[in-house]
PDB file of N, CA and C in Angstrom:
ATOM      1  N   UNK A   1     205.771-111.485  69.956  1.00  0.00           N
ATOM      2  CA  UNK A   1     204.840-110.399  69.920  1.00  0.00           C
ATOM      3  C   UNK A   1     204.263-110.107  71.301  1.00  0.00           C
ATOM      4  N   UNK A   2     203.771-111.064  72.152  1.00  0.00           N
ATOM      5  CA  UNK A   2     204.002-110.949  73.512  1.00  0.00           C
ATOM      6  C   UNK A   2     204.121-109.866  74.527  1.00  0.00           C
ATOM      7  N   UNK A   3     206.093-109.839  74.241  1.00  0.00           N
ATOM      8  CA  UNK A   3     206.543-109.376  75.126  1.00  0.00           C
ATOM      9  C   UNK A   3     206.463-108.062  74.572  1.00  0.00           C
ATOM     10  N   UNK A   4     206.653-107.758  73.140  1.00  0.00           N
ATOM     11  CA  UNK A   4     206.269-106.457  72.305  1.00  0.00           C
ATOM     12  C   UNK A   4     205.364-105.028  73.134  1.00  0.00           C
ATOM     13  N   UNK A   5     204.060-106.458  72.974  1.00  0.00           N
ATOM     14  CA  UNK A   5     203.019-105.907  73.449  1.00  0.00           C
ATOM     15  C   UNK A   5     202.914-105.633  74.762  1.00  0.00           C
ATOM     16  N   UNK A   6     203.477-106.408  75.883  1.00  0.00           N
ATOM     17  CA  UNK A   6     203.452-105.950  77.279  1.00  0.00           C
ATOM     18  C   UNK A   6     204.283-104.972  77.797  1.00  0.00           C
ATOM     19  N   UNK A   7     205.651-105.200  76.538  1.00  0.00           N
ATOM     20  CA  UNK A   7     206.792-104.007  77.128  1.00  0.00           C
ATOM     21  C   UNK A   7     205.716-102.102  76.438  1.00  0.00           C
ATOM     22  N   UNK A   8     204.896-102.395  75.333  1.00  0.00           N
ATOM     23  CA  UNK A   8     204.630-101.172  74.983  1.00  0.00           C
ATOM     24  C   UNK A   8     203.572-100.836  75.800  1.00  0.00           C
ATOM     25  N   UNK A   9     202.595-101.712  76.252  1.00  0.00           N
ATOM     26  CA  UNK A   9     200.914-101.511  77.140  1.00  0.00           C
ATOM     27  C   UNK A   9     202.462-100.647  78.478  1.00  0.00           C
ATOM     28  N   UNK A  10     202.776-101.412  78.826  1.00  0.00           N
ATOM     29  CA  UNK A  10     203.556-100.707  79.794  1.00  0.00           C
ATOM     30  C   UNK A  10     204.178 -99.282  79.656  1.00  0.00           C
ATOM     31  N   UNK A  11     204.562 -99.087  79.057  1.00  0.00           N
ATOM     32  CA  UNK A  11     205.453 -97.609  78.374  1.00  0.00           C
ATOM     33  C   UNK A  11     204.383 -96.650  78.142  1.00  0.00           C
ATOM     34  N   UNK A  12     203.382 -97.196  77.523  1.00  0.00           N
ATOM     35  CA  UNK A  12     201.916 -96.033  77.464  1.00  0.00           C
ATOM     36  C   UNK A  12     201.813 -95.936  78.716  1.00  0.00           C
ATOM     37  N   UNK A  13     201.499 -97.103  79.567  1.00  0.00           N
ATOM     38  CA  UNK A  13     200.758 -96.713  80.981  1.00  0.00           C
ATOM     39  C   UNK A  13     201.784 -95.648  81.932  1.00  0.00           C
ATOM     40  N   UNK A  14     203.070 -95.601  81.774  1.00  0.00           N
ATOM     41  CA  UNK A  14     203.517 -94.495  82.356  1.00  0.00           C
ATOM     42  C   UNK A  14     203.695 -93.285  82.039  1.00  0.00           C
ATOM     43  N   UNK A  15     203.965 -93.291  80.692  1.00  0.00           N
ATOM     44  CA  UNK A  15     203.557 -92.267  79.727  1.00  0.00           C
ATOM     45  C   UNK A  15     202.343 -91.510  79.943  1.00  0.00           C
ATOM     46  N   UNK A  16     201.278 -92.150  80.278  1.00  0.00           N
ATOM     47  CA  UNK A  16     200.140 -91.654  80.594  1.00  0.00           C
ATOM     48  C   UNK A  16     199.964 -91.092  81.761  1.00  0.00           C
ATOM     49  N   UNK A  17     200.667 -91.836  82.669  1.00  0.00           N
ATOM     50  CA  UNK A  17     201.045 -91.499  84.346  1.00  0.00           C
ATOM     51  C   UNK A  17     201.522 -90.221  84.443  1.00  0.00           C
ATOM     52  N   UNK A  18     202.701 -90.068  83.641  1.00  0.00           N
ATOM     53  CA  UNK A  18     203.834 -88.488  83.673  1.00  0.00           C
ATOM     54  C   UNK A  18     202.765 -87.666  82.819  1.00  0.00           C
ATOM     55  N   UNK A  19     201.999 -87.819  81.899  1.00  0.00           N
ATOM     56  CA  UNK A  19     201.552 -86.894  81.179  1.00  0.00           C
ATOM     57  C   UNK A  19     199.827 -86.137  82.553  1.00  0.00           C
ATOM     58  N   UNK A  20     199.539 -86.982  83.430  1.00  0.00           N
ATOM     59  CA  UNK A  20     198.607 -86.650  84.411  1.00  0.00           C
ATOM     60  C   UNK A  20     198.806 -86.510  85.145  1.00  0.00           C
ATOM     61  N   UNK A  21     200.087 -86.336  85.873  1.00  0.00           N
ATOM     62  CA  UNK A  21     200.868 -86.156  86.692  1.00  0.00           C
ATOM     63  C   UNK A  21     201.402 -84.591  86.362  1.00  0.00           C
ATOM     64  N   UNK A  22     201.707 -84.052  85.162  1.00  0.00           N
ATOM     65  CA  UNK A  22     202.208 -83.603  84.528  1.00  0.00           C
ATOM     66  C   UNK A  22     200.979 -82.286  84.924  1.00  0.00           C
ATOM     67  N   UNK A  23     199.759 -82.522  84.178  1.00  0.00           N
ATOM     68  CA  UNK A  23     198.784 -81.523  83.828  1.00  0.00           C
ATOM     69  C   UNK A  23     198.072 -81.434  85.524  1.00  0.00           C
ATOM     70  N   UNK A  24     198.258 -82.037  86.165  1.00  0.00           N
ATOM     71  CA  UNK A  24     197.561 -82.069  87.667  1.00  0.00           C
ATOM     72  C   UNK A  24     198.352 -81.443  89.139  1.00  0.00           C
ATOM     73  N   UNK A  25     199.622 -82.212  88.969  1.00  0.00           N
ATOM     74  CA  UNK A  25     200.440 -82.379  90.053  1.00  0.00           C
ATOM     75  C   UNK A  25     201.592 -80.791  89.872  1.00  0.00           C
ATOM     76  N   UNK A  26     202.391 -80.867  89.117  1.00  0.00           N
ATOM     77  CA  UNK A  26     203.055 -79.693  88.923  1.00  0.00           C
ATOM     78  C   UNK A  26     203.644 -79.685  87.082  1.00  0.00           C
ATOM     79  N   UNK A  27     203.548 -78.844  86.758  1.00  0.00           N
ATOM     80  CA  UNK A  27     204.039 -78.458  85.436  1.00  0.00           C
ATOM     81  C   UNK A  27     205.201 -78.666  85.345  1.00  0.00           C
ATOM     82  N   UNK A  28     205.229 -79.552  83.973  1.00  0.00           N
ATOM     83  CA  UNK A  28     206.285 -80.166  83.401  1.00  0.00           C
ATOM     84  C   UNK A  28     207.036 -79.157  82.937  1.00  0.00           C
ATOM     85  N   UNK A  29     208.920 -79.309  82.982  1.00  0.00           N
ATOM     86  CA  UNK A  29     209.258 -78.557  81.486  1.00  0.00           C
ATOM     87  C   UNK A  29     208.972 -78.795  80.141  1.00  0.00           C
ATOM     88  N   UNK A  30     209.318 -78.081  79.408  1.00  0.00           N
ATOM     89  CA  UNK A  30     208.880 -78.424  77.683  1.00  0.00           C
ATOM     90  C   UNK A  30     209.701 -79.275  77.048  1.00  0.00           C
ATOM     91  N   UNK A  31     210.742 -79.441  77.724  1.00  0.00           N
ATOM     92  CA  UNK A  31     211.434 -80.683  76.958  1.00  0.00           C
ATOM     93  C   UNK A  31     210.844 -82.153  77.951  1.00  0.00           C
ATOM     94  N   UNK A  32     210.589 -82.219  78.658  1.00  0.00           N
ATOM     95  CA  UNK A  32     210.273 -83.496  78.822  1.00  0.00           C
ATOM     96  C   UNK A  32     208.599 -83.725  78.488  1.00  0.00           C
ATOM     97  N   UNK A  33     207.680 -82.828  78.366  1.00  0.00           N
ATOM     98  CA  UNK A  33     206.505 -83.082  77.764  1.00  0.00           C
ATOM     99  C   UNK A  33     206.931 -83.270  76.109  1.00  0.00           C
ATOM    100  N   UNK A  34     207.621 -82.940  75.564  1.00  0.00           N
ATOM    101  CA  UNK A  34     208.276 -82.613  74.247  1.00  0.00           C
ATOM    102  C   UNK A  34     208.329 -84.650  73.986  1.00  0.00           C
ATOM    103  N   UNK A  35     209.306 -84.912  75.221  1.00  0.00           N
ATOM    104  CA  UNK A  35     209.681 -85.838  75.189  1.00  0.00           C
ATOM    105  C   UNK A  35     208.485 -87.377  75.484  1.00  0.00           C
ATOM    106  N   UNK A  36     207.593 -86.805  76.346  1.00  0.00           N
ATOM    107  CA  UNK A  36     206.758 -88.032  76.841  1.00  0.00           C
ATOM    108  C   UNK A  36     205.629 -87.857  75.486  1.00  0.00           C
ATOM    109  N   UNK A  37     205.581 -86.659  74.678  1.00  0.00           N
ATOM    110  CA  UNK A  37     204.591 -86.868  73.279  1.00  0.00           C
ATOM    111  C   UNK A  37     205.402 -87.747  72.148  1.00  0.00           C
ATOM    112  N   UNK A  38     206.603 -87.957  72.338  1.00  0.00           N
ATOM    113  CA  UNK A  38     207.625 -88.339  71.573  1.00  0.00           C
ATOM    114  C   UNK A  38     207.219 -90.827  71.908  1.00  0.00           C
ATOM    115  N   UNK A  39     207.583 -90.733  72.704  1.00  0.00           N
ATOM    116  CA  UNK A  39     207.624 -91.689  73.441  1.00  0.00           C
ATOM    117  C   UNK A  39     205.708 -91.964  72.782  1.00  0.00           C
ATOM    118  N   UNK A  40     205.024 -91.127  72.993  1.00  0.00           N
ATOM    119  CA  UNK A  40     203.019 -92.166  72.964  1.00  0.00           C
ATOM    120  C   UNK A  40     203.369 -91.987  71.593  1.00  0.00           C
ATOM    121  N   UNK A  41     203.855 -91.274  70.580  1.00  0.00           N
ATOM    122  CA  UNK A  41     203.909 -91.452  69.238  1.00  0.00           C
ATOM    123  C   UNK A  41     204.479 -92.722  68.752  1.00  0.00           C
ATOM    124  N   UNK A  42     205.698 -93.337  69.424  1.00  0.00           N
ATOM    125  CA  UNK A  42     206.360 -94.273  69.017  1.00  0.00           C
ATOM    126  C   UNK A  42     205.393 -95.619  69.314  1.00  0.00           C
ATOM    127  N   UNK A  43     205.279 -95.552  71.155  1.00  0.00           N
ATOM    128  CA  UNK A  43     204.510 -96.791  71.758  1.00  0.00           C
ATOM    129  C   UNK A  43     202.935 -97.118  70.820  1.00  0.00           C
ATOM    130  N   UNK A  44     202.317 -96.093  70.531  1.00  0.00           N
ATOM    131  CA  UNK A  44     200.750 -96.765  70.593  1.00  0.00           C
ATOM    132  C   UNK A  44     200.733 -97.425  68.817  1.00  0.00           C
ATOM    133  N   UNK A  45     201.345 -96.531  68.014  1.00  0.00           N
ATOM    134  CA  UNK A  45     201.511 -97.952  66.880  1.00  0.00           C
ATOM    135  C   UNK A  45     202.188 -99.056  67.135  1.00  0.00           C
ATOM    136  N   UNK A  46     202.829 -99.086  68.165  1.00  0.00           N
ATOM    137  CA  UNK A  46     203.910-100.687  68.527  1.00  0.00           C
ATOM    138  C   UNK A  46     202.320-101.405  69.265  1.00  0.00           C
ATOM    139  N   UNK A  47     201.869-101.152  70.250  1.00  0.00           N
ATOM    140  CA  UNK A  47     200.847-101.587  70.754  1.00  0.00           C
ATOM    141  C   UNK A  47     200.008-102.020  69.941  1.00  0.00           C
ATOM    142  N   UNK A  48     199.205-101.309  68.889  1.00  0.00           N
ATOM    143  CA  UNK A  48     198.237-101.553  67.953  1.00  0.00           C
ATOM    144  C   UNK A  48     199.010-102.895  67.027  1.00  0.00           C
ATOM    145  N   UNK A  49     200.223-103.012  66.411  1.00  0.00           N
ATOM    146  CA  UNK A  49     200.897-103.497  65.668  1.00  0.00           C
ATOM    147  C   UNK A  49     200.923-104.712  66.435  1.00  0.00           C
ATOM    148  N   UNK A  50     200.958-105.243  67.218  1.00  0.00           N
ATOM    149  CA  UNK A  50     201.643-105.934  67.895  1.00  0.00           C
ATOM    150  C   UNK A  50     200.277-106.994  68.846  1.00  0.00           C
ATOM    151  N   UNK A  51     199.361-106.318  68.920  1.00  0.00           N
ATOM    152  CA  UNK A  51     197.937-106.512  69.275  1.00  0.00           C
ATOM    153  C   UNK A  51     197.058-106.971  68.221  1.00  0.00           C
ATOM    154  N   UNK A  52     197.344-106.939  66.940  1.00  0.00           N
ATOM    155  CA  UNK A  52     196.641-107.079  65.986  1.00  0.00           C
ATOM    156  C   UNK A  52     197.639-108.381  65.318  1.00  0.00           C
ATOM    157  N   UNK A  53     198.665-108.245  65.299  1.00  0.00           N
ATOM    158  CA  UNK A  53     199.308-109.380  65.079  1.00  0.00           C
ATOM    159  C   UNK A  53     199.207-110.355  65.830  1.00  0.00           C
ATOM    160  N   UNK A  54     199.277-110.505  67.045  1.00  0.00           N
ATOM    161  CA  UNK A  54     198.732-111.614  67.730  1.00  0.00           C
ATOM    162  C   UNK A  54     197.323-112.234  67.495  1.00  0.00           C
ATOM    163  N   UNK A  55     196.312-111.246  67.672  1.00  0.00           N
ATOM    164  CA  UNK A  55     195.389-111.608  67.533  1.00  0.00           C
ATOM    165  C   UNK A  55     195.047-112.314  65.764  1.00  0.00           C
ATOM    166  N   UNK A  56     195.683-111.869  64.925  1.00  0.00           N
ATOM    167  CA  UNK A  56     195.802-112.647  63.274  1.00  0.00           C
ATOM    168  C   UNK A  56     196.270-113.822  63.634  1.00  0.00           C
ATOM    169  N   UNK A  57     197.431-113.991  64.195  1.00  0.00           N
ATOM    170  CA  UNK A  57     198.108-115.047  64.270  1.00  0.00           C
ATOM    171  C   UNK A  57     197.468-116.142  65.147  1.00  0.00           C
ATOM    172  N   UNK A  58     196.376-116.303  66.252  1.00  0.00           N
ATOM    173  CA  UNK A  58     195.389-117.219  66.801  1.00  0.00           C
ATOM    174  C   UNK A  58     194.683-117.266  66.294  1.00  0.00           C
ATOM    175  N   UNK A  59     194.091-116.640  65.200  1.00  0.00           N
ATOM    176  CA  UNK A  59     193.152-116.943  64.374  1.00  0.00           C
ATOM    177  C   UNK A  59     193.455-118.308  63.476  1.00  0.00           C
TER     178      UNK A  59
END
């Protein structure tokens, strides 16, 4: 669960990067904003999932 969690904290954090990068720096096309909303949909329940399971499991 671990590595779960560090490979997804990671994938948001760039995700988040391209998406402010995105709205600041120069305008994205629509398929790759299409694509980086695609990607925080998948990551942040893996994160939550995966964060909450660990934390059950030291309990």
């Amino acid at each position: 669960m671990k590595k779960l969690q560090l490979v997804s904290l990671m994938v948001l954090a760039l995700s988040i990067l391209l998406w402010t990068a995105g709205r600041t720096v120069l305008p994205l096309p629509d398929w790759a904003v299409r694509l980086n909303g695609v990607m925080m949909l998948i990551v942040m329940p893996l994160l939550v999932f995966s964060s909450v399971r660990r934390k059950v499991k030291n309990s």
